[in-house]
Protein backbone atom coordinates (compact mmCIF):
# COMPACT_ATOMS: atom_id res chain seq x y z
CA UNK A 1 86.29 63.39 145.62
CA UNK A 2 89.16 61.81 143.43
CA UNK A 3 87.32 58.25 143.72
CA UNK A 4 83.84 59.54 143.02
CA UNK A 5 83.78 58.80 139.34
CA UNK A 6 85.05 55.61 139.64
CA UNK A 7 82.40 55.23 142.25
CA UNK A 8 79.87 56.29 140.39
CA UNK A 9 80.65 53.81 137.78
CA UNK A 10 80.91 50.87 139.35
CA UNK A 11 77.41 51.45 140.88
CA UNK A 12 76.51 51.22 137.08
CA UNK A 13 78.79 49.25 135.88
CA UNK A 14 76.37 46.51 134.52
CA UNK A 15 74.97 49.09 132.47
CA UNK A 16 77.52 51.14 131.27
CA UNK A 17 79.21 47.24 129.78
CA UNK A 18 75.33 47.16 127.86
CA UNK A 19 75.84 50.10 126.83
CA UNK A 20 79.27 49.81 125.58
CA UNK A 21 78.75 46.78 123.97
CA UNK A 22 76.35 48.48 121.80
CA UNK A 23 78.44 50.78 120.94
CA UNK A 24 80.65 48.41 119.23
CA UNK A 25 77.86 46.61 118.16
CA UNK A 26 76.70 49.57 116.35
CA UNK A 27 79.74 50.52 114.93
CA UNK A 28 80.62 46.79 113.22
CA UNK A 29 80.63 47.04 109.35
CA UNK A 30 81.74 45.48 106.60
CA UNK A 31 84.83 47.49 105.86
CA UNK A 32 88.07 46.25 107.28
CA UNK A 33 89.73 49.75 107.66
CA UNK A 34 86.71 51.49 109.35
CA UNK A 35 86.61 48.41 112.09
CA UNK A 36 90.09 48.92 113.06
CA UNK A 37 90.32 52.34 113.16
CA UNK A 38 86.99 51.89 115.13
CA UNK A 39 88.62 49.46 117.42
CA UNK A 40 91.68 51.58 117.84
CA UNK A 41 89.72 54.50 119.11
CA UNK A 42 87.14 52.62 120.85
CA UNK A 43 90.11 51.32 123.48
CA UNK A 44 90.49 54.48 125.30
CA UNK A 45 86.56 55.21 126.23
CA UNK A 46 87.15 58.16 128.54
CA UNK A 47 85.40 59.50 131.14
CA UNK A 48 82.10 58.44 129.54
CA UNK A 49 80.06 61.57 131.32
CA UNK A 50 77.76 62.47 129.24
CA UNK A 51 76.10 58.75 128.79
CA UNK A 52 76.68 58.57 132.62
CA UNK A 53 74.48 61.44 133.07
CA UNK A 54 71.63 59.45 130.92
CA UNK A 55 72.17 56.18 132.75
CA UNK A 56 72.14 58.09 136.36
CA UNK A 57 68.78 60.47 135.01
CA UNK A 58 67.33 56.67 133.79
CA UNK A 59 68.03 55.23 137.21
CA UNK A 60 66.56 58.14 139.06
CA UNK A 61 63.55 57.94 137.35
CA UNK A 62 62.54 54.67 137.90
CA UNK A 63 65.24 52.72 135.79
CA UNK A 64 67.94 52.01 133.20
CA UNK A 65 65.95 49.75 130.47
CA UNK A 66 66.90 49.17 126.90
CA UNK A 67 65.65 52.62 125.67
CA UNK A 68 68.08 53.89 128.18
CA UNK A 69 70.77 52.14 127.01
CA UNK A 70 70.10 52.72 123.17
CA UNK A 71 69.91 56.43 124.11
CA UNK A 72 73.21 56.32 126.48
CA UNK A 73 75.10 55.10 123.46
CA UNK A 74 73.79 57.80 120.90
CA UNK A 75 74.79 60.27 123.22
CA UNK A 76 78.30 59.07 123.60
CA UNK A 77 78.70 58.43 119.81
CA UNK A 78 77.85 62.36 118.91
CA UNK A 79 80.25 63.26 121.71
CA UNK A 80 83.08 61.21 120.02
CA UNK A 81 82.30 62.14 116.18
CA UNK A 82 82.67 66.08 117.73
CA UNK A 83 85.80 64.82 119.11
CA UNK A 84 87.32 63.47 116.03
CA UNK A 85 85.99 66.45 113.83
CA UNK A 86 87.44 68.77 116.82
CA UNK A 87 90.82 66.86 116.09
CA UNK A 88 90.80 67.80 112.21
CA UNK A 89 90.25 71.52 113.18
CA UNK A 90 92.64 71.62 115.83
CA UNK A 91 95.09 69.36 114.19
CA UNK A 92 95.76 67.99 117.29
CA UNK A 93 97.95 65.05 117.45
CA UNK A 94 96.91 62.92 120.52
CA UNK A 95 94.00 62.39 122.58
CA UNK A 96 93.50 60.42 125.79
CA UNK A 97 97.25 59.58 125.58
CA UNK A 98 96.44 58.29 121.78
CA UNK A 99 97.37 59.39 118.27
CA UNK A 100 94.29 61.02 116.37
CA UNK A 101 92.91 59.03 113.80
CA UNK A 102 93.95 62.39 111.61
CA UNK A 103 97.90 61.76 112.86
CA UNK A 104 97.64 58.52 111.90
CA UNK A 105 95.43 58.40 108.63
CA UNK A 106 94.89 61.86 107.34
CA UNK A 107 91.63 64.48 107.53
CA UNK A 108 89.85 62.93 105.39
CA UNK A 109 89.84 59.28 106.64
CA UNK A 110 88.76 61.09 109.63
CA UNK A 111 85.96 63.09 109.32
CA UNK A 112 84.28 60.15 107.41
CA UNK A 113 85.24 58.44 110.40
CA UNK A 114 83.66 61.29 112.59
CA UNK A 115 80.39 61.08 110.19
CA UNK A 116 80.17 57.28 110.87
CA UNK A 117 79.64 57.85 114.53
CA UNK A 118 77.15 60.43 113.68
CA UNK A 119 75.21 57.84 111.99
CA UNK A 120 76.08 54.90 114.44
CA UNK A 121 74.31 57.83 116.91
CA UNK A 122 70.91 58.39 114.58
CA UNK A 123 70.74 54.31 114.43
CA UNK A 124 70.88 54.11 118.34
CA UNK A 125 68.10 56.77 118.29
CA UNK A 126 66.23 55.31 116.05
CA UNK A 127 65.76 51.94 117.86
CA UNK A 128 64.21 53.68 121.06
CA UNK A 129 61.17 54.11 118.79
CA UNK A 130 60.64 57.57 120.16
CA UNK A 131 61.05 60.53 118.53
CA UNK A 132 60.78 62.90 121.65
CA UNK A 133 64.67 61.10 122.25
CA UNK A 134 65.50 61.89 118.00
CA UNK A 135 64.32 65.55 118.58
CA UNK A 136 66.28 66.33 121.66
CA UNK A 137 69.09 65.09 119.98
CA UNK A 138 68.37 67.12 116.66
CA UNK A 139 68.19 70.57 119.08
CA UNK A 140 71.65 69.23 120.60
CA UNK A 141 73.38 69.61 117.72
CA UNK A 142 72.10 72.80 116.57
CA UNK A 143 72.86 74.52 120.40
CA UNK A 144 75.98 72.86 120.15
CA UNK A 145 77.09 74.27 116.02
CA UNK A 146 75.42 77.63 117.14
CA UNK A 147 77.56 77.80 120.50
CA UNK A 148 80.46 77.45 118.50
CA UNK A 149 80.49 79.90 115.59
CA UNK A 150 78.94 82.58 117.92
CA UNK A 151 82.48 81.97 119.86
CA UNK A 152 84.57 82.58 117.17
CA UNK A 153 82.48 85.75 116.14
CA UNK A 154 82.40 87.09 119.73
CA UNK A 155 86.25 85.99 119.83
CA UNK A 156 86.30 88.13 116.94
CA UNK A 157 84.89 91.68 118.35
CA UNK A 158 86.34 90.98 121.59
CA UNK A 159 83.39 90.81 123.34
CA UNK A 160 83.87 90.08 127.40
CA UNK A 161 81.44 90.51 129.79
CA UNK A 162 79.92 87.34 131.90
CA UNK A 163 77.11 87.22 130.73
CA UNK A 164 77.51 86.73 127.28
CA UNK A 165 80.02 83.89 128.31
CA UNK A 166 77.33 82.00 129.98
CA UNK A 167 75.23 82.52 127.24
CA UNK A 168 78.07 80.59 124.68
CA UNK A 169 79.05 78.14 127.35
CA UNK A 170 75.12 77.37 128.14
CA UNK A 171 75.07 76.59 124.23
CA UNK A 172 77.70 74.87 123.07
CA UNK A 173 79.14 72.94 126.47
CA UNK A 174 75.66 72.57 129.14
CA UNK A 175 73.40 71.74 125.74
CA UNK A 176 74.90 68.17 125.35
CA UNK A 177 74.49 67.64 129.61
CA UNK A 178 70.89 68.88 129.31
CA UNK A 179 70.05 66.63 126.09
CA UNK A 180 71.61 63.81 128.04
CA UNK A 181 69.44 64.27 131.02
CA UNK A 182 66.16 64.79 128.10
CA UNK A 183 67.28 61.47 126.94
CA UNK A 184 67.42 59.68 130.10
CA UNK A 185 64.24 60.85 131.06
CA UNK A 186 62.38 60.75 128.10
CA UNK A 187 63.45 57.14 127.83
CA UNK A 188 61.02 55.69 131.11
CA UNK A 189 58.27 57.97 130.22
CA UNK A 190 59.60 60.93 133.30
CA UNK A 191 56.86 63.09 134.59
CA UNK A 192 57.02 66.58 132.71
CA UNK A 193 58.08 68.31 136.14
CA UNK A 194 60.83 65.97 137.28
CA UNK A 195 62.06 65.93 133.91
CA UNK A 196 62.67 70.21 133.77
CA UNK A 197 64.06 69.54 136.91
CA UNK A 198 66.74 67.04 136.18
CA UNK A 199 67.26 69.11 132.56
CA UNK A 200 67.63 72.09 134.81
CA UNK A 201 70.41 70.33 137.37
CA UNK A 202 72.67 68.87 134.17
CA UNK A 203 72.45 72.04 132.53
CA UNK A 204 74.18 73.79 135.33
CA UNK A 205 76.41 70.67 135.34
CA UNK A 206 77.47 71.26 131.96
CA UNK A 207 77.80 74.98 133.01
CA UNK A 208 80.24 74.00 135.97
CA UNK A 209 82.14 71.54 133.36
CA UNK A 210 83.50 74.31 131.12
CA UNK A 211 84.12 76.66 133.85
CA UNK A 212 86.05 74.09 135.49
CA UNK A 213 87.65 73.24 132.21
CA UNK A 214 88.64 77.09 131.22
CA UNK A 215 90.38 76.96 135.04
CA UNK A 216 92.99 74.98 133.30
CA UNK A 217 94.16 77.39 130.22
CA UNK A 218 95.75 79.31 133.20
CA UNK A 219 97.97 76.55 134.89
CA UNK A 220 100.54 74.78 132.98
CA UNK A 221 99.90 71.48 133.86
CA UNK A 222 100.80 68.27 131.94
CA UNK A 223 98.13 66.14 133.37
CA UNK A 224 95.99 68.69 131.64
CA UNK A 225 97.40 68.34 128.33
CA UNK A 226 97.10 72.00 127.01
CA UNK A 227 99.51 74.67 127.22
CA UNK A 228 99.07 78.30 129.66
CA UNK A 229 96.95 80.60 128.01
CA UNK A 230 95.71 78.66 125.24
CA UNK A 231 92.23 79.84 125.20
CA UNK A 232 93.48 83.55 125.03
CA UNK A 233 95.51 82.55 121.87
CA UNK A 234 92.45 81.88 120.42
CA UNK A 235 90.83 84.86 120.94
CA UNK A 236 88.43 83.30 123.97
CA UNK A 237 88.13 84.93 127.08
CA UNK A 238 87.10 83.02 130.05
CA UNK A 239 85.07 83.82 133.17
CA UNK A 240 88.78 83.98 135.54
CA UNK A 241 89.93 87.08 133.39
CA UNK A 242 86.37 88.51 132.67
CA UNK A 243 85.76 89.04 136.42
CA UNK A 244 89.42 90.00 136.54
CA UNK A 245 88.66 92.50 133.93
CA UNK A 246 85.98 94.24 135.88
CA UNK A 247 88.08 95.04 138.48
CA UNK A 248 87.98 98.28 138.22
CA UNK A 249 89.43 98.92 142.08
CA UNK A 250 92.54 97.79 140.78
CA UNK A 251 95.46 99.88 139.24
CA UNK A 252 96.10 97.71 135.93
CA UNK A 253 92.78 97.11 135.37
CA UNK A 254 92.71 99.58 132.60
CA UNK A 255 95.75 98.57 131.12
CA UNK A 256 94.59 94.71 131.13
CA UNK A 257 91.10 95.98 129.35
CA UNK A 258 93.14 97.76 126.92
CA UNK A 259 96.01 94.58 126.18
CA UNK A 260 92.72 92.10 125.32
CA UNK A 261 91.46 94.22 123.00
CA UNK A 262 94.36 93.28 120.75
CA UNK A 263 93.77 90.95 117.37
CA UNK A 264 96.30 89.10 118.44
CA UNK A 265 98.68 88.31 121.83
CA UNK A 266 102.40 87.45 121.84
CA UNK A 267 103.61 84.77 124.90
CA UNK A 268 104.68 87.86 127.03
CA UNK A 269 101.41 89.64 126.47
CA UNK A 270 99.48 86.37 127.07
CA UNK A 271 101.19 85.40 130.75
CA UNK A 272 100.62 89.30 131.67
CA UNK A 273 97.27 88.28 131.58
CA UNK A 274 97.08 85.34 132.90
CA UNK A 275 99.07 86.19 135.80
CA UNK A 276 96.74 89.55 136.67
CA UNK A 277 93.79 86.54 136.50
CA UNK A 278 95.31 84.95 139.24
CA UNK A 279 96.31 87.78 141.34
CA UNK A 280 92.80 89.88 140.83
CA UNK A 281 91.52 86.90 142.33
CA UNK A 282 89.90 85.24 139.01
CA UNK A 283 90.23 81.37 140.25
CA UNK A 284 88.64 81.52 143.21
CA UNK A 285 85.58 83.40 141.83
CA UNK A 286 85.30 80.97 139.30
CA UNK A 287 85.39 78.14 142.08
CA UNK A 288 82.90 80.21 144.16
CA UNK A 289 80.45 80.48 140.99
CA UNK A 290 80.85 76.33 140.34
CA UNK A 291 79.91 76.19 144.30
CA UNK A 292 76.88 78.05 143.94
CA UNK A 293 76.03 76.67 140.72
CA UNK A 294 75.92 73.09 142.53
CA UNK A 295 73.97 74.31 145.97
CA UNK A 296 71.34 75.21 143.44
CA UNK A 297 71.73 71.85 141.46
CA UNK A 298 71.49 69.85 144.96
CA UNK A 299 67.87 71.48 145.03
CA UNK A 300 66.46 70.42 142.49
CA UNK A 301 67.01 66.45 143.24
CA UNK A 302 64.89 64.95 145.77
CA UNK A 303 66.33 63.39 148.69
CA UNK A 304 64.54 60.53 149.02
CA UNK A 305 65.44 59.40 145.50
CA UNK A 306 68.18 56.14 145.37
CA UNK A 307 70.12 57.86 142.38
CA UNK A 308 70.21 61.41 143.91
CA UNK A 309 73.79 60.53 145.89
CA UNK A 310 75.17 59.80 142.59
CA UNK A 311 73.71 62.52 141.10
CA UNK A 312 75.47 65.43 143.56
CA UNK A 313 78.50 62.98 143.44
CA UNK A 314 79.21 63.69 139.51
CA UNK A 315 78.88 67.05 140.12
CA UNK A 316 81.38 67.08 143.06
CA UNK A 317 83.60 65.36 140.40
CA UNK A 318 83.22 67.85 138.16
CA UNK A 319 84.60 70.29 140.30
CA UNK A 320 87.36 68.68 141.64
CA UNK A 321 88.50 66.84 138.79
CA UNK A 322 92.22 67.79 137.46
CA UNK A 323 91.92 66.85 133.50
């Protein structure tokens, strides 16, 4: 399914340029440094999911219109100010193959930059004149802040069973997908039920999106861009070494239980884990929890529906993808 995104978006490719140009329309001001750092970062646009996901939930129920479009580009505006604030805290030094605005201006230029987007975001929202769209929105954010600190605390008391990972993951990763399905559908007026549907299918999306992503920390892959076991430096512990951890059948299970309980992990300690993942058979359960996330997805779309292809096809992506 390598082509599928690009599939997907040139079956919406009229609307995603809308959209876009909004975006920059948006985000035009009368200071000459906040346009070109603007600019800069607006030339790499990513993978644009998460508006995708509104444009696709628009289309599917009964079609992109300007409120769709408005509510596309707040999406992807929040997603980008978290993305620049995310830089600060991680002072990370590229993204998307680019130097952070932070690298290049300093912390401060760029969470006022981060802040702008937030209220380029509020202005997009504003214009669908509904505030169904501003409230979903509002409840994003909070799922999303909440996700994170309870992370760090449960990072904190080491704290590793599954189903307190779904629980953060469901909060502060499948929160923005199901928002950006609310919008979509919120935006043509959706019937109540098909709208808990499609909320329903993108938040087991965004579900499959983090597991997919957490897959990485335990490959050291370039493409990727982050190093082996950098989750686990951090204190998180992801659903390949949770299940791993449960293993009780197997002889270093105990020993493995004991090693994460640790405040903190040296290289050696780190790449024991990582490599009992793997061999305890952590990947592929992963990969056989994103495959029955999606069967249950697929049936909540009907068949009959034009959009529902692209629908099943983004999630295919998802779980496929290799960055």
């Amino acid at each position: 399914m390598a082509n599928s995104l690009q599939h997907i978006k040139d079956y919406l490719r009229p609307q995603l340029e809308a959209m876009n140009s909004i975006i920059v329309d948006t985000l035009r001001s009368d200071s000459a440094l906040t346009n070109e750092i603007v600019a800069n970062y607006l030339k790499t646009k990513g993978k644009q999911l998460r508006p995708i996901m509104v444009l696709l939930v628009g289309q599917y129920c009964g079609g992109v219109n300007e409120c769709v479009l408005q509510g596309g580009a707040a999406v992807e505006m929040l997603h980008n100010a978290s993305l620049i604030h995310d830089d600060v805290i991680d002072q990370a030094r590229e993204r998307r193959g680019m130097a952070t605005i932070n690298s290049v201006w300093d912390n401060h230029v760029a969470v006022l930059v981060g802040d702008f987007f937030v209220t380029g975001a509020l202005r997009c929202a504003v214009r669908t004149g509904d505030s169904r769209i501003l409230d979903a929105l509002a409840q994003m954010g909070r799922d999303l802040s909440l996700g994170e600190i309870n992370q760090a605390d449960i990072a904190r008391h080491h704290i590793i069973d599954e189903a307190t990972y779904m629980s953060i993951i469901s909060a502060k990763t499948a929160s923005l997908f199901e928002c950006c399905a609310a919008v979509g559908g919120l935006a043509v007026n959706a019937p109540d039920d098909q709208l808990e549907r499609l909320k329903h299918f993108a938040r087991l999306l965004g579900i499959c999106f983090q597991i997919k992503d957490d897959t990485f920390d335990y490959y050291n892959d370039p493409v990727v861009g982050k190093p082996t076991g950098n989750d686990l430096r951090e204190g998180k512990v992801t659903l390949p070494l949770i299940h791993a951890l449960n293993r009780t059948d197997l002889p270093e299970c105990e020993a493995m239980r004991t090693l994460i309980q640790h405040d903190t992990l040296d290289a050696g300690q780190i790449e024991q884990l990582v490599d009992y993942a793997k061999r305890a058979g952590g990947i592929d359960y992963a990969y056989e929890t994103m495959q029955r996330l999606k069967a249950q997805a697929d049936g909540l779309l009907d068949p009959d529906n034009s959009a529902t292809t692209m629908l099943s096809e983004i999630f295919d992506y998802i779980i496929d993808r290799n960055k």
